[in-house]
Protein backbone atom coordinates (compact mmCIF):
# COMPACT_ATOMS: atom_id res chain seq x y z
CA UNK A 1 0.81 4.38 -20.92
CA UNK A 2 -1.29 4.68 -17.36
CA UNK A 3 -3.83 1.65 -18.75
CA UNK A 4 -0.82 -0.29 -18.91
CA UNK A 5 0.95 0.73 -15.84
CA UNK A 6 -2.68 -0.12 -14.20
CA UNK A 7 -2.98 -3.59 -16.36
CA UNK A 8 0.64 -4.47 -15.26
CA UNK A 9 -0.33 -3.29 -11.43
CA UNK A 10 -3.20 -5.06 -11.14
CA UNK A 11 -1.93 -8.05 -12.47
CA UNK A 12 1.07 -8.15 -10.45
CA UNK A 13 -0.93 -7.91 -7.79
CA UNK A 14 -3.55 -10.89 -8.67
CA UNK A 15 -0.43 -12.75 -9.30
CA UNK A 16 1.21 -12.24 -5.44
CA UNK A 17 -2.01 -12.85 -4.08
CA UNK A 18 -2.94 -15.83 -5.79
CA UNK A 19 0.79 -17.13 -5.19
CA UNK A 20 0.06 -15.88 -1.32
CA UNK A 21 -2.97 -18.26 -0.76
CA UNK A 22 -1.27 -21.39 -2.45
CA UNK A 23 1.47 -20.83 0.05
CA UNK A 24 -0.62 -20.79 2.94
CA UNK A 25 -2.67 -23.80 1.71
CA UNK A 26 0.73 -25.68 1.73
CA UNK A 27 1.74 -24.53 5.16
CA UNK A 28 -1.59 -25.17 6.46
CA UNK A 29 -1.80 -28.43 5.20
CA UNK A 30 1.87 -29.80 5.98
CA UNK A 31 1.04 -28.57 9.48
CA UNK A 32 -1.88 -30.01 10.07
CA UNK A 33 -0.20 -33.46 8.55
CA UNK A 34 2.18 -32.97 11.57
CA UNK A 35 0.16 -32.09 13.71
CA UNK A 36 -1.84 -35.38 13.40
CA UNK A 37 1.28 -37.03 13.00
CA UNK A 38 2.71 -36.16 16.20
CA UNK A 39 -0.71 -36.36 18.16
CA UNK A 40 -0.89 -40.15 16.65
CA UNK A 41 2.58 -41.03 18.20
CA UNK A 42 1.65 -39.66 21.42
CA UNK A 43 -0.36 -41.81 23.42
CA UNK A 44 -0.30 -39.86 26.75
CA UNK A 45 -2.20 -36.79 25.09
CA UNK A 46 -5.65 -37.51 26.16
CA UNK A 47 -8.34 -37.36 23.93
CA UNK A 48 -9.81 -34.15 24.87
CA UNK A 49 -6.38 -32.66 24.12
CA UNK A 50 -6.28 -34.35 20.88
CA UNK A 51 -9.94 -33.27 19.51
CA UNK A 52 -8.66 -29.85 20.88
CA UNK A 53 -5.33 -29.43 18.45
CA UNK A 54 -7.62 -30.80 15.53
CA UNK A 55 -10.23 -28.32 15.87
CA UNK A 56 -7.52 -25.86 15.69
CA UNK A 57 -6.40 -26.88 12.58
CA UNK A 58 -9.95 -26.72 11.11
CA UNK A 59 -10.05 -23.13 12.70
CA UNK A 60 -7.22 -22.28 10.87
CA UNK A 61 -8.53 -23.65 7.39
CA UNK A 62 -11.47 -21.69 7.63
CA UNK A 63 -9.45 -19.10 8.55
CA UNK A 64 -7.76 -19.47 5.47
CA UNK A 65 -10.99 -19.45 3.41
CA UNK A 66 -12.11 -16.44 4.93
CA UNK A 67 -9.00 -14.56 3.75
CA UNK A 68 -8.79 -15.89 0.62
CA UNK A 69 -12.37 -14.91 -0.59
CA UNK A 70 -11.65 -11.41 1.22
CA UNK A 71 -8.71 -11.14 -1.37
CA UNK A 72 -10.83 -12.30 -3.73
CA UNK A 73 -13.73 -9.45 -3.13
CA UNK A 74 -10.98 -6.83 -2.87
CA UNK A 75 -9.17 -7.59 -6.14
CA UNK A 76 -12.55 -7.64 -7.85
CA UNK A 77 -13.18 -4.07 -6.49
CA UNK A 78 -9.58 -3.13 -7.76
CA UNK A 79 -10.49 -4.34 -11.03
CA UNK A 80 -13.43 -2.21 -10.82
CA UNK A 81 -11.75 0.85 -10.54
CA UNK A 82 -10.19 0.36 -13.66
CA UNK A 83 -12.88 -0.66 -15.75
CA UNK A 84 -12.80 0.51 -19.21
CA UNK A 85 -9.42 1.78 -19.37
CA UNK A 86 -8.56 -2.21 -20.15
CA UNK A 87 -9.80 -5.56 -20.80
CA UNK A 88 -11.02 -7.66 -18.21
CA UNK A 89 -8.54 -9.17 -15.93
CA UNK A 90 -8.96 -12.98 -15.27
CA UNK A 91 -11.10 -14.54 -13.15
CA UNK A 92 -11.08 -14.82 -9.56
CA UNK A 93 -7.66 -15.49 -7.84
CA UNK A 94 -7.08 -19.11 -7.00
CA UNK A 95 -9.11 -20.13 -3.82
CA UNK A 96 -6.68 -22.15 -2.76
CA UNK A 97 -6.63 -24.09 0.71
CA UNK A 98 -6.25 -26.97 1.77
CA UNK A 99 -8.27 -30.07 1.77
């Protein structure tokens, strides 16, 4: 009954992350739509202002990749604490992010 309880866990788990990482890869990337968006309309934002909010939206993408491959490492090592007592878990959790 534990290996199952621990199969469930750790599945449950994968799945919120996963789900987690898709859902910041959509906010990420219908932000940074606006973002460009609304700098485009704005013609009194000079450029340097401009190249400034874009670089923070590539900040925040990588930011995004970071995190997701940190997820990634840890629910590898989770699945490595249960080794054995189940079959493998799938793969890697989705590595989601934005374009």
């Amino acid at each position: 009954m534990n290996q199952t309880m621990n199969k469930q866990m750790t599945e449950f788990t994968g799945t919120t992350m996963d789900n987690t990482t898709k859902a910041l890869a959509a906010l990420q990337e219908q932000t940074e739509k606006m973002t460009n968006m609304f700098i485009d309309m704005l013609p009194w934002v000079p450029e340097e202002g401009k190249k400034a909010l874009r670089e923070w939206d590539k900040t925040y993408r990588k930011g995004l990749e970071d995190i997701t491959a940190a997820m990634n490492e840890s629910y590898k090592n989770v699945e490595g604490l249960f080794a054995g007592s189940y079959e493998t878990l799938p793969a890697d959790i989705s590595t989601a992010t934005a374009k």
